[in-house]
N, C-alpha and C. Protein backbone atom coordinates (compact mmCIF):
# COMPACT_ATOMS: atom_id res chain seq x y z
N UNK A 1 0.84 -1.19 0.00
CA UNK A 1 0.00 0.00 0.00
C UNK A 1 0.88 1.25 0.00
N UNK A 2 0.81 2.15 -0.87
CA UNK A 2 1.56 3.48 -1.04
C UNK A 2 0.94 4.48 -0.08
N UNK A 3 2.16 5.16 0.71
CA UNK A 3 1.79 5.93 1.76
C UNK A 3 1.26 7.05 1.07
N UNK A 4 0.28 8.19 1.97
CA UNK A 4 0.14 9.29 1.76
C UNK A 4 0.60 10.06 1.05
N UNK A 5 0.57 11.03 0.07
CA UNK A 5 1.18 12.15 -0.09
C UNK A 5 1.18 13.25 0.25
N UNK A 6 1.76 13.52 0.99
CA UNK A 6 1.41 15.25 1.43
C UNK A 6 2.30 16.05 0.69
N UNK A 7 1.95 17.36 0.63
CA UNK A 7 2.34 18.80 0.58
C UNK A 7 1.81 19.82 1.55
N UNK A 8 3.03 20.42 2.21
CA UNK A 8 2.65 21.36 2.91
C UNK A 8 2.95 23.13 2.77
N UNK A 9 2.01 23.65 2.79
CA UNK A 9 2.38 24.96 1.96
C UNK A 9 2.27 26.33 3.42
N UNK A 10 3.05 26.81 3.71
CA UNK A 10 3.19 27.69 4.97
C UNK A 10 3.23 28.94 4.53
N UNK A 11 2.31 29.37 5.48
CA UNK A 11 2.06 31.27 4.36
C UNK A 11 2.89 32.13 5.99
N UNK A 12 4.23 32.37 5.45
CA UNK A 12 5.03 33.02 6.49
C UNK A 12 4.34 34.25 6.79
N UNK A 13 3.77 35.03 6.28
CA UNK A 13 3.17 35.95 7.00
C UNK A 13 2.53 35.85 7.82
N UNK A 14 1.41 34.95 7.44
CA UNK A 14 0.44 34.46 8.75
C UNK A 14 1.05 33.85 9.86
N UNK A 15 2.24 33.40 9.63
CA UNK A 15 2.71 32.71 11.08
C UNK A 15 3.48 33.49 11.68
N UNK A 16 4.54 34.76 10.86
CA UNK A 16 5.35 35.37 11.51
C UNK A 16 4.17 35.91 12.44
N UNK A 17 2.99 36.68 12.32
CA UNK A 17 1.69 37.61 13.15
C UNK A 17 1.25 36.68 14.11
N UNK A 18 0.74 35.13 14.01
CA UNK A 18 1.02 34.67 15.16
C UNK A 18 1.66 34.26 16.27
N UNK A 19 3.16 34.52 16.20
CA UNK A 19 4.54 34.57 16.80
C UNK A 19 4.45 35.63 17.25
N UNK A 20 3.79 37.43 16.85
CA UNK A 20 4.47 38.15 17.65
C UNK A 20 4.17 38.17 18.58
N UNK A 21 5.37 38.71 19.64
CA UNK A 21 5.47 38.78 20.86
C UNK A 21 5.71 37.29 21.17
N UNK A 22 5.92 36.31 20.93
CA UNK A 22 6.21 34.91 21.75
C UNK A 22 7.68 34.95 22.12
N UNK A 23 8.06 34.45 22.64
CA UNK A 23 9.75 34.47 23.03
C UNK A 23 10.40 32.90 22.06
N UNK A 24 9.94 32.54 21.48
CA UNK A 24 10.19 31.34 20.97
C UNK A 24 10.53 31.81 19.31
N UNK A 25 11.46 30.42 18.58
CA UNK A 25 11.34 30.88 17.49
C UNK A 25 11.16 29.31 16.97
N UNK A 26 10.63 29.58 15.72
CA UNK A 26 10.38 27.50 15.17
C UNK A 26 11.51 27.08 14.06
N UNK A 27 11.67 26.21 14.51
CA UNK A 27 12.71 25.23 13.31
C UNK A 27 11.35 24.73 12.35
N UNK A 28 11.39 25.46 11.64
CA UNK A 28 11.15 24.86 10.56
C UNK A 28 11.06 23.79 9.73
N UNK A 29 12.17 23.06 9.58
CA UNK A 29 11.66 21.34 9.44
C UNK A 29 11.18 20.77 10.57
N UNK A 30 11.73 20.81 11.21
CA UNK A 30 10.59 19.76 12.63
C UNK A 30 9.25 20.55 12.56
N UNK A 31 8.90 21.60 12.34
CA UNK A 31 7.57 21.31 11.95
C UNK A 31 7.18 20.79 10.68
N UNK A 32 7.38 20.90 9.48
CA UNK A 32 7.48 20.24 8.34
C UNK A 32 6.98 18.69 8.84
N UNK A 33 8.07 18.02 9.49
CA UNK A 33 8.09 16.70 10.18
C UNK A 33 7.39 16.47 10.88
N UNK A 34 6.72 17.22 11.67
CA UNK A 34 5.55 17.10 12.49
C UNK A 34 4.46 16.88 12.06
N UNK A 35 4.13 18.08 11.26
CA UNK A 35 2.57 17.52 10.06
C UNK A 35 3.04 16.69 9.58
N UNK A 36 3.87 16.42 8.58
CA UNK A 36 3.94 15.33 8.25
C UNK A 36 3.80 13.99 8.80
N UNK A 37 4.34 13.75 9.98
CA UNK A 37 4.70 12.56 10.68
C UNK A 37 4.90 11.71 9.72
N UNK A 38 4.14 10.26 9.65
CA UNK A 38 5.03 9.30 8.83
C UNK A 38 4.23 8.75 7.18
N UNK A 39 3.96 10.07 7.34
CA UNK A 39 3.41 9.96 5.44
C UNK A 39 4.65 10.88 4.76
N UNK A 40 4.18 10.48 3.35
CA UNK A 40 5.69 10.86 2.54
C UNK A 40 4.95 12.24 1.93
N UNK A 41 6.68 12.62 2.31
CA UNK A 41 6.70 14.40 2.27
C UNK A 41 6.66 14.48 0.32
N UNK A 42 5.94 14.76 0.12
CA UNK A 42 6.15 15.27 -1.43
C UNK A 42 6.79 16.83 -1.31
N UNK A 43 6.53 17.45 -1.02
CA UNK A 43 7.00 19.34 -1.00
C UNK A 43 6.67 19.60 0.16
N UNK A 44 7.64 20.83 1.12
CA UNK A 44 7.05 21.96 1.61
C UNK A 44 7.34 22.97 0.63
N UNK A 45 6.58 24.37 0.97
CA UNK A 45 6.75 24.94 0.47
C UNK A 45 6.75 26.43 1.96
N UNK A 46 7.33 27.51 1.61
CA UNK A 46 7.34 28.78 2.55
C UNK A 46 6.97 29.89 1.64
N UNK A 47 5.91 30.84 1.26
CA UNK A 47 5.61 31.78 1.22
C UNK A 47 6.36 33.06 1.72
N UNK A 48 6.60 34.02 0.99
CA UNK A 48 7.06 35.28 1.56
C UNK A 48 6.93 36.37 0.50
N UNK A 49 7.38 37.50 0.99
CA UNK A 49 7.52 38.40 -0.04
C UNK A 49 8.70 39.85 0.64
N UNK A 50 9.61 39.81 -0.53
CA UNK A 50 10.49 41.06 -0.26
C UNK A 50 10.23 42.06 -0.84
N UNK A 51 11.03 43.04 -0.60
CA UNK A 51 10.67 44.54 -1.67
C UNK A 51 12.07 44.39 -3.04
N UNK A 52 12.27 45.34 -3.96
CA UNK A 52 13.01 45.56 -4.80
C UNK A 52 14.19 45.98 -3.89
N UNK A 53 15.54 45.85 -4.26
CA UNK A 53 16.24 46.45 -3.81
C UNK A 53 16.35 48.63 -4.12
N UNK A 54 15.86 48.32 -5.25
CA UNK A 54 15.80 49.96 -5.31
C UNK A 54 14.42 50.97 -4.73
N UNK A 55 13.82 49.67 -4.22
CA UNK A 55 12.86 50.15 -3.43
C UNK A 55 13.13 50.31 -1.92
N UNK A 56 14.45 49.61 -1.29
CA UNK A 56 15.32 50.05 -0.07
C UNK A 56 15.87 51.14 -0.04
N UNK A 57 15.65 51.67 1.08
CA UNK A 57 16.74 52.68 1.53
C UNK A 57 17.95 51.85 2.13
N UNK A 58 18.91 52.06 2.97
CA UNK A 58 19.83 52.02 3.80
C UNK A 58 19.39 51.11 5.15
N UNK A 59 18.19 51.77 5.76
CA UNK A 59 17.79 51.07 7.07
C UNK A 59 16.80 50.04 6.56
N UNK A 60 16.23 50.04 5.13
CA UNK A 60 14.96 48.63 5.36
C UNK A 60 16.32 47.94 4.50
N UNK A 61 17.35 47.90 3.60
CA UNK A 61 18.16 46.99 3.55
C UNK A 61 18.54 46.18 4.71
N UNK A 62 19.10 46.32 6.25
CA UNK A 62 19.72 46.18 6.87
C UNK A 62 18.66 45.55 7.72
N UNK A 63 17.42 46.02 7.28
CA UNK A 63 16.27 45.54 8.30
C UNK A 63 15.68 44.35 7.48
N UNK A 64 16.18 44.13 6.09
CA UNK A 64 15.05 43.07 5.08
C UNK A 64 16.68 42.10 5.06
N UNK A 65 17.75 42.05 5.05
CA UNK A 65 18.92 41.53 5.03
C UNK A 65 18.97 40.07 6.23
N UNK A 66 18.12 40.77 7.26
CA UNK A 66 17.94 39.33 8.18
C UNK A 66 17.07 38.59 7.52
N UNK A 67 15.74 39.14 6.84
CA UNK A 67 14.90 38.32 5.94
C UNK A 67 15.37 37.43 5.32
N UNK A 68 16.30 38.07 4.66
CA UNK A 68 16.70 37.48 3.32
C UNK A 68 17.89 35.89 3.70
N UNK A 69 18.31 35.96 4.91
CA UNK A 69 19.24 34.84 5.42
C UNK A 69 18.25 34.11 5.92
N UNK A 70 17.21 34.63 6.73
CA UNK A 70 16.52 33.50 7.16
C UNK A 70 15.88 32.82 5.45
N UNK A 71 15.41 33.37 5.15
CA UNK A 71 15.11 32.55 3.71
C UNK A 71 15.66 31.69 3.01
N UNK A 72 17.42 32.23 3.06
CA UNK A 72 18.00 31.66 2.69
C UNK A 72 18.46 30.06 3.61
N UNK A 73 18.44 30.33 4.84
CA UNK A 73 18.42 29.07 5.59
C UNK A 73 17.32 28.25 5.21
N UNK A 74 16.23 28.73 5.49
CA UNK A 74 15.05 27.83 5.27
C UNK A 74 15.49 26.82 3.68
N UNK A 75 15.92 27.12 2.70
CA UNK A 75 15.76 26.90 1.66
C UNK A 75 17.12 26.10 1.30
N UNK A 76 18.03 25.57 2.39
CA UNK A 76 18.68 24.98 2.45
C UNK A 76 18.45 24.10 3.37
N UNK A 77 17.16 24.06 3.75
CA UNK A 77 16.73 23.10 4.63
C UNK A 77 15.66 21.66 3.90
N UNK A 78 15.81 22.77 2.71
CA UNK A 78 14.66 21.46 1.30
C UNK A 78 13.31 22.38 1.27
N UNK A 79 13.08 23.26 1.99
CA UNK A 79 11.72 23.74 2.06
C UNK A 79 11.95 24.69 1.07
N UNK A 80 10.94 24.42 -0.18
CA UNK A 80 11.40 25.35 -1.17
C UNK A 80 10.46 27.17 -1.37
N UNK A 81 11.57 27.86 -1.41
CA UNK A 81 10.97 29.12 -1.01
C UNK A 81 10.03 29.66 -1.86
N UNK A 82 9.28 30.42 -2.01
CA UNK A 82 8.34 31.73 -3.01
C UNK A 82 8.04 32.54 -2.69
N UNK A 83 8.60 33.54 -3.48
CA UNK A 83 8.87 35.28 -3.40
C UNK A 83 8.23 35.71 -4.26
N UNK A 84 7.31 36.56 -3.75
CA UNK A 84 6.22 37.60 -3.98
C UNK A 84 7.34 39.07 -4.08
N UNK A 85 7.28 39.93 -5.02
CA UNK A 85 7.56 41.49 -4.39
C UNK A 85 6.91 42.31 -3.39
N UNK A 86 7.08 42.96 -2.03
CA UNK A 86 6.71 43.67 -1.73
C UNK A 86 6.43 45.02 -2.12
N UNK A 87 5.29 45.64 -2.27
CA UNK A 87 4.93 46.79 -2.73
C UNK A 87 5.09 47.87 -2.08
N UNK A 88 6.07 48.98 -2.54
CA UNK A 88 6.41 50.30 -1.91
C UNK A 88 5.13 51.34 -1.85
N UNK A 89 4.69 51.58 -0.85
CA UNK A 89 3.61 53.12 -1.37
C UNK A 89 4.37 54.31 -1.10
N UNK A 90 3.65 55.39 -1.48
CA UNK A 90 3.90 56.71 -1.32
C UNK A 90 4.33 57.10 -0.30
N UNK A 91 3.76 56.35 0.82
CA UNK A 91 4.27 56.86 2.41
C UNK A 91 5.35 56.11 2.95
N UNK A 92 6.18 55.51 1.91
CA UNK A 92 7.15 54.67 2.27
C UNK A 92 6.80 53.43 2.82
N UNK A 93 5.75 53.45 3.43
CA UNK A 93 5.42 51.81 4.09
C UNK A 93 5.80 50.36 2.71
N UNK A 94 5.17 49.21 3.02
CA UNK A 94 5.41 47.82 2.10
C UNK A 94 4.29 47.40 2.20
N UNK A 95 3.53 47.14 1.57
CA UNK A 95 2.51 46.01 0.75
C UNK A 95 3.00 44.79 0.55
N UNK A 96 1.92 44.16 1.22
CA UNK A 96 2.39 42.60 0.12
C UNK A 96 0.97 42.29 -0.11
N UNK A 97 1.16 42.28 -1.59
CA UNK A 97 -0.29 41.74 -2.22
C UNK A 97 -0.24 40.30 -3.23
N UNK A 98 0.89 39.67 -2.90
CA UNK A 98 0.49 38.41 -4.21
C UNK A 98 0.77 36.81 -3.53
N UNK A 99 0.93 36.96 -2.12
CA UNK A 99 1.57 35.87 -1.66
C UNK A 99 0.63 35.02 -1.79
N UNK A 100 -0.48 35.22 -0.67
CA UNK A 100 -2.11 34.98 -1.10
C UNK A 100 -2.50 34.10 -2.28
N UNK A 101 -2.30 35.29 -3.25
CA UNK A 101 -2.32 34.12 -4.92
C UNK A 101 -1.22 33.08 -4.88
N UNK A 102 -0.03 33.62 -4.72
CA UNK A 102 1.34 32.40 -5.55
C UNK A 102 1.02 31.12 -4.72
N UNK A 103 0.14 31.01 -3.31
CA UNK A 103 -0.02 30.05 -2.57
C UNK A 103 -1.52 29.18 -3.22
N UNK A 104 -2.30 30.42 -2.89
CA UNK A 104 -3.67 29.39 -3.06
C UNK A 104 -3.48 28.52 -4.90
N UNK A 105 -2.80 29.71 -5.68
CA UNK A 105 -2.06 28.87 -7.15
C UNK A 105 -1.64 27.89 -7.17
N UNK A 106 -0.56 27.14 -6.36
CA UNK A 106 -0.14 26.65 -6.20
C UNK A 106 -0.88 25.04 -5.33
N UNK A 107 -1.48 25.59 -4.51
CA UNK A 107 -2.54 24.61 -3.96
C UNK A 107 -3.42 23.79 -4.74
N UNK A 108 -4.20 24.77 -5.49
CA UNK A 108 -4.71 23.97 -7.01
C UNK A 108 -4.52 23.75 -7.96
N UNK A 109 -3.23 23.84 -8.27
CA UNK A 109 -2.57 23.24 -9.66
C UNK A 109 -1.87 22.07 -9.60
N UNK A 110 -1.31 22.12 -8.11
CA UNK A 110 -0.81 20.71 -7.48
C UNK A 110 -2.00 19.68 -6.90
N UNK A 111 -3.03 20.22 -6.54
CA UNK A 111 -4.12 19.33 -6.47
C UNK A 111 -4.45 18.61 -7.67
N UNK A 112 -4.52 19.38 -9.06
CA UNK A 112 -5.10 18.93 -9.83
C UNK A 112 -4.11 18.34 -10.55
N UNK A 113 -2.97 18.35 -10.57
CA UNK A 113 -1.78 17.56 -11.35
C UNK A 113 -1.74 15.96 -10.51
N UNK A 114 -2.57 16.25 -9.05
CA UNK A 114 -2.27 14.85 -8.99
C UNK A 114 -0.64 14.31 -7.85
N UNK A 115 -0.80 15.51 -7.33
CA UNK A 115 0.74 15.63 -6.87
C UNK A 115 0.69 15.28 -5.13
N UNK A 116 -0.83 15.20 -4.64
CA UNK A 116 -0.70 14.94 -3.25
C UNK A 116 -1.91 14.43 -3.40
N UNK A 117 -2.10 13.90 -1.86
CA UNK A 117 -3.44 12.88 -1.00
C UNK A 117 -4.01 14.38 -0.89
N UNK A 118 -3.28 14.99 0.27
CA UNK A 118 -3.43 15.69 1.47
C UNK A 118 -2.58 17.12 1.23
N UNK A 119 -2.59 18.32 1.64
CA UNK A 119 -1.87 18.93 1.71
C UNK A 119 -2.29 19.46 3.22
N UNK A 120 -1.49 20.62 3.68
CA UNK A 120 -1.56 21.22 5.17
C UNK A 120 -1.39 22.27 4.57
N UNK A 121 -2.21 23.19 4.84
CA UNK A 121 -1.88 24.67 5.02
C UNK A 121 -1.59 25.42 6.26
N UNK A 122 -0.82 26.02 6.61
CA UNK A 122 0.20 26.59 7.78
C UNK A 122 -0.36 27.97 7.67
N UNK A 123 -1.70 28.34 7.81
CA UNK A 123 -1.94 29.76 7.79
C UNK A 123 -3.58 29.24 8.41
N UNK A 124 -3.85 31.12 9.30
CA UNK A 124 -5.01 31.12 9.69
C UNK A 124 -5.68 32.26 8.61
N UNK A 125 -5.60 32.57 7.89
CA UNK A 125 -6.10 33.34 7.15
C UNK A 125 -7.38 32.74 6.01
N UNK A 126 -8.48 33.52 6.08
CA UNK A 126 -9.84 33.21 5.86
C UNK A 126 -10.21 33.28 4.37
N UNK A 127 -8.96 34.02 3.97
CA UNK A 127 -8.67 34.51 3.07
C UNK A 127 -8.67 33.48 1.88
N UNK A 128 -8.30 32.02 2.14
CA UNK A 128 -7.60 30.71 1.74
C UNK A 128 -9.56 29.57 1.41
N UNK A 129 -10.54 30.09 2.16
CA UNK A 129 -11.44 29.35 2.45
C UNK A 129 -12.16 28.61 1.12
N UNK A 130 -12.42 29.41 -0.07
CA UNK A 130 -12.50 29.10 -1.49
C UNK A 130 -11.64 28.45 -1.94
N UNK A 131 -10.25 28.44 -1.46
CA UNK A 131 -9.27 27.68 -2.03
C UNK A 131 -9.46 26.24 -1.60
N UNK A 132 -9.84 26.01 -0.13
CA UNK A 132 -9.93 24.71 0.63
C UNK A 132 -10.99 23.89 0.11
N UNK A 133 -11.98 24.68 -0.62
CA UNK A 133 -13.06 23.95 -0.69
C UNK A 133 -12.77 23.57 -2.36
N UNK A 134 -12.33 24.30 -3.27
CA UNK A 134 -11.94 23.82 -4.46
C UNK A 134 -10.91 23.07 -4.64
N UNK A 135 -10.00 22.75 -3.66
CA UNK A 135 -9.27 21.56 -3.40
C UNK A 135 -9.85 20.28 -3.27
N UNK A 136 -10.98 20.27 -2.28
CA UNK A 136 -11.64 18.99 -1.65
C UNK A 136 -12.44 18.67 -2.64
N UNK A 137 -12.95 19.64 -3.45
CA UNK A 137 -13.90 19.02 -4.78
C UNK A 137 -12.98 18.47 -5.89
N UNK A 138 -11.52 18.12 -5.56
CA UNK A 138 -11.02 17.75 -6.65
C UNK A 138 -10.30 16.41 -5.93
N UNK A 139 -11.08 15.80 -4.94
CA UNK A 139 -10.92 14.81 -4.15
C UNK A 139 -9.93 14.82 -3.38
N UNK A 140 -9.38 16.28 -2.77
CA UNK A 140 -8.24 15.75 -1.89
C UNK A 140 -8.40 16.48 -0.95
N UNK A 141 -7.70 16.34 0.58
CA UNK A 141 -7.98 16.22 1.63
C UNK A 141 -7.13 17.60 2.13
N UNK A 142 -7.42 18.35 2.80
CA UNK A 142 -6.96 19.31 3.54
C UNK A 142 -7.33 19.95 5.02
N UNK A 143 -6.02 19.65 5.41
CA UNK A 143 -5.54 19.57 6.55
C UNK A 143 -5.36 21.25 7.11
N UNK A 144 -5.27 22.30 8.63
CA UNK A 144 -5.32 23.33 8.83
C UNK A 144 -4.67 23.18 10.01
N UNK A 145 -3.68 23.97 9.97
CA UNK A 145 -2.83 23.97 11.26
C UNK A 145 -2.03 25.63 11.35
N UNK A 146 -2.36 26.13 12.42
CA UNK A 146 -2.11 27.70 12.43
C UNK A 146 -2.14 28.12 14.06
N UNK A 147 -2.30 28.78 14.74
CA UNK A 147 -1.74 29.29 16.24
C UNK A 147 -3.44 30.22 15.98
N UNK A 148 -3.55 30.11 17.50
CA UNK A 148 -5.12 30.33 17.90
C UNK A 148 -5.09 32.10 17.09
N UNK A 149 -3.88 32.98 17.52
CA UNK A 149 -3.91 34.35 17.11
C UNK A 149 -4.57 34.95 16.02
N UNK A 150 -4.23 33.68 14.91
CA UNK A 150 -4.60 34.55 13.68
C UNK A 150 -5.62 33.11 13.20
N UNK A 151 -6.06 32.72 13.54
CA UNK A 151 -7.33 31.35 13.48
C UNK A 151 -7.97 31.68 13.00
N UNK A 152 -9.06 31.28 11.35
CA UNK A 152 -10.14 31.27 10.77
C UNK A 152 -11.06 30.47 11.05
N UNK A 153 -12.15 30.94 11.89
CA UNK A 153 -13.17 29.59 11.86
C UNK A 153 -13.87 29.18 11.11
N UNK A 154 -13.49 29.93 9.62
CA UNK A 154 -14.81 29.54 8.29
C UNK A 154 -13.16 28.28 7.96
N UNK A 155 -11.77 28.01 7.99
CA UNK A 155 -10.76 27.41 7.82
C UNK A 155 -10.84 26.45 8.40
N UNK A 156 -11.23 26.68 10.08
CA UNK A 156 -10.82 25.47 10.81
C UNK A 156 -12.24 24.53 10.76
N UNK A 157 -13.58 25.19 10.62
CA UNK A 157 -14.64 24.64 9.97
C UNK A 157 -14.67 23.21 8.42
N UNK A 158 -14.02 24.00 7.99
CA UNK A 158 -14.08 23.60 5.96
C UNK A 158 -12.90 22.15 6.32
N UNK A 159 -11.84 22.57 6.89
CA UNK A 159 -10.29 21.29 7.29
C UNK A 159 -10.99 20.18 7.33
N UNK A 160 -10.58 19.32 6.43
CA UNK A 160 -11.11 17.92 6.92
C UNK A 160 -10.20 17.59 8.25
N UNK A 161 -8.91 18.25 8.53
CA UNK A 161 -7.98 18.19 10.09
C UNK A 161 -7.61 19.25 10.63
N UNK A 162 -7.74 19.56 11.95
CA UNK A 162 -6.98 21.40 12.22
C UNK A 162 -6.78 21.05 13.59
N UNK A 163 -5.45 21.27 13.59
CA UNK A 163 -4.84 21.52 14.86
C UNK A 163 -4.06 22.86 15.15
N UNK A 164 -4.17 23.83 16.56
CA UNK A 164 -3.38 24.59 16.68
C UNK A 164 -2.30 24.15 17.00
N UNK A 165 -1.27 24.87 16.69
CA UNK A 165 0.02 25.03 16.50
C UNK A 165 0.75 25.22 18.42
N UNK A 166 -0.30 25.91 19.05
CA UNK A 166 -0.08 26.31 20.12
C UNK A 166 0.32 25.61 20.91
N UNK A 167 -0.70 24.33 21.15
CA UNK A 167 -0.53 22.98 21.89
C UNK A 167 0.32 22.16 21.63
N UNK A 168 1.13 22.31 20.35
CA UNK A 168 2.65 21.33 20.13
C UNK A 168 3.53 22.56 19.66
N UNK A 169 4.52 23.51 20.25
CA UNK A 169 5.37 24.25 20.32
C UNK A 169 6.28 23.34 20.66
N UNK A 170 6.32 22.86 21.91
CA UNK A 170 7.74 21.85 22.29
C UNK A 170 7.97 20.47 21.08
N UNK A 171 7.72 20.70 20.24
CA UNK A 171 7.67 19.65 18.75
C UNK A 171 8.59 20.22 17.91
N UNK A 172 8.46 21.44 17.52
CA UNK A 172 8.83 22.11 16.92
C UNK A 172 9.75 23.82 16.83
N UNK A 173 10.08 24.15 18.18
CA UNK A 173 10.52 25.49 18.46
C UNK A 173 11.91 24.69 18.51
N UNK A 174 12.43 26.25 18.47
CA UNK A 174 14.03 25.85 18.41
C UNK A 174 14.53 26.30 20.02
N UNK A 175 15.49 25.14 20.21
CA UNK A 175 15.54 25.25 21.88
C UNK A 175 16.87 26.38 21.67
N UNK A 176 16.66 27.03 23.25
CA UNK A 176 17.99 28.03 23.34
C UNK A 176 18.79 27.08 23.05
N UNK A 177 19.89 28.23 22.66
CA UNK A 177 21.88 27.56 22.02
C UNK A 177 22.24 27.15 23.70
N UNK A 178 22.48 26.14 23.56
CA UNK A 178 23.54 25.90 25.01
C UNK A 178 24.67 26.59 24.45
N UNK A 179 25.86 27.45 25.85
CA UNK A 179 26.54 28.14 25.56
C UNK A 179 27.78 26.93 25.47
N UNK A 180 28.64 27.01 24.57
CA UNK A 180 29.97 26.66 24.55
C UNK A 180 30.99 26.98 25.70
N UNK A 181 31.95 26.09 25.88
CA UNK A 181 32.74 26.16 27.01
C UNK A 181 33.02 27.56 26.34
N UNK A 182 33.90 28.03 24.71
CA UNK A 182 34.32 29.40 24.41
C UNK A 182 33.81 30.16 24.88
N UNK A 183 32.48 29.67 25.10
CA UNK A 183 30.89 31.03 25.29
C UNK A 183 31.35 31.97 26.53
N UNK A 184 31.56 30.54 27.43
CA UNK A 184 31.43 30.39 28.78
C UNK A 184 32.73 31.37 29.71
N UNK A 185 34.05 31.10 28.48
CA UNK A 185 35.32 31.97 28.79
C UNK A 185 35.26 32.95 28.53
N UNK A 186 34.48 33.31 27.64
CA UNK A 186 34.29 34.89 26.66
C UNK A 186 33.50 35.70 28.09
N UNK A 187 32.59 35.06 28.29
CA UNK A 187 31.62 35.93 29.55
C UNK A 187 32.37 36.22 30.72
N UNK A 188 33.22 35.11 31.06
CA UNK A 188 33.59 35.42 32.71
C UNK A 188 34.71 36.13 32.46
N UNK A 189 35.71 36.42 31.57
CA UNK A 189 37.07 37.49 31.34
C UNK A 189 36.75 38.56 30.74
N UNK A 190 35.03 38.19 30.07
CA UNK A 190 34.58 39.74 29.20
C UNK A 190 35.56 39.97 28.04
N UNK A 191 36.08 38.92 27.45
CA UNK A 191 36.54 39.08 26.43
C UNK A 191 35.75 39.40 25.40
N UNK A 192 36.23 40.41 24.57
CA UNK A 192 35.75 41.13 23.03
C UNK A 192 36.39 40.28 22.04
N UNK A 193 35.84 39.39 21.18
CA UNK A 193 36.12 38.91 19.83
C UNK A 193 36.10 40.06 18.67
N UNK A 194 36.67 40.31 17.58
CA UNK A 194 36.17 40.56 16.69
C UNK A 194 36.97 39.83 15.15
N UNK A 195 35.61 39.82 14.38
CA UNK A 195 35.43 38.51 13.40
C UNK A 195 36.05 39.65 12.45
């Protein structure tokens, strides 16, 4: 009997907004591995969106530059990334208007190619609810897993599965760095490194 197929598609916006303020941060594949458990991983996928570089100044370079490593980690982790542009307005703020699409796109073109059982969507956004249901009419199964903060109940309703995210953190967060004996010499002599 051929196991499951899943795909799991994580809309980083929606999860970075349910993180804020938590003191925790998530490893990323162990959650991957978690939904998943022991059905076969066909894809993750991570959602995001940056701005143009000529749409940076100086300080959102330096401020989108951590973005851009964490992305780049993630995506050396197998979880394959998708980048949306962020949209500059007039008042300098960022837009992001296409992540939304490149995801729910992606949800039903891989449904309909035939490419999963099951997929998981990693977002509470309500936004997705037409997408869930034109998935399941193409016989496949979807799964909802997101943190109570940003929770859709027309989402967690429609899921043929939904679990918060909240109640398995110790699954998936990344534990503090134990300090290194170096760590440990650096603190008590107050020694200054520089790289």
């Amino acid at each position: 009997m051929e196991k499951e197929k899943v795909v799991v598609f994580i809309d980083g916006s929606n999860v970075f907004h349910g993180l804020k303020n938590e003191t925790f941060k998530i490893d990323y594949l162990k959650l991957v591995e978690f939904l998943t458990g022991d059905r076969y991983l066909v894809r993750a996928y991570f959602y995001s969106a940056l701005p143009s570089d000529k749409d940076m100044d100086k300080q959102a370079k330096e401020s989108f530059s951590r973005q851009k490593k964490f992305l780049e980690d993630i995506s050396f982790m197998g979880i394959k990334v998708k980048l949306a542009r962020l949209r500059k307005l007039p008042d300098g703020t960022f837009l992001e208007k296409e992540v939304d699409i490149m995801l729910a796109t992606d949800m039903l073109s891989l449904a309909y190619k035939n490419a999963y059982d099951t997929c998981i969507l990693v977002s509470g956004d309500s936004d997705f609810s037409y997408t869930v249901e034109t998935v399941q009419s193409l016989g496949k199964r979807v799964e909802n897993a997101t943190f109570r903060k940003t929770s859709s109940y027309s989402l967690r309703r429609l899921s043929d599965k939904f679990l918060y995210l909240d109640d398995y953190i110790d699954r998936f967060s990344l534990k503090p760095k134990e300090p290194t004996v170096w760590d440990k010499i650096k603190n008590v002599f107050k020694i200054n490194i520089v790289n």
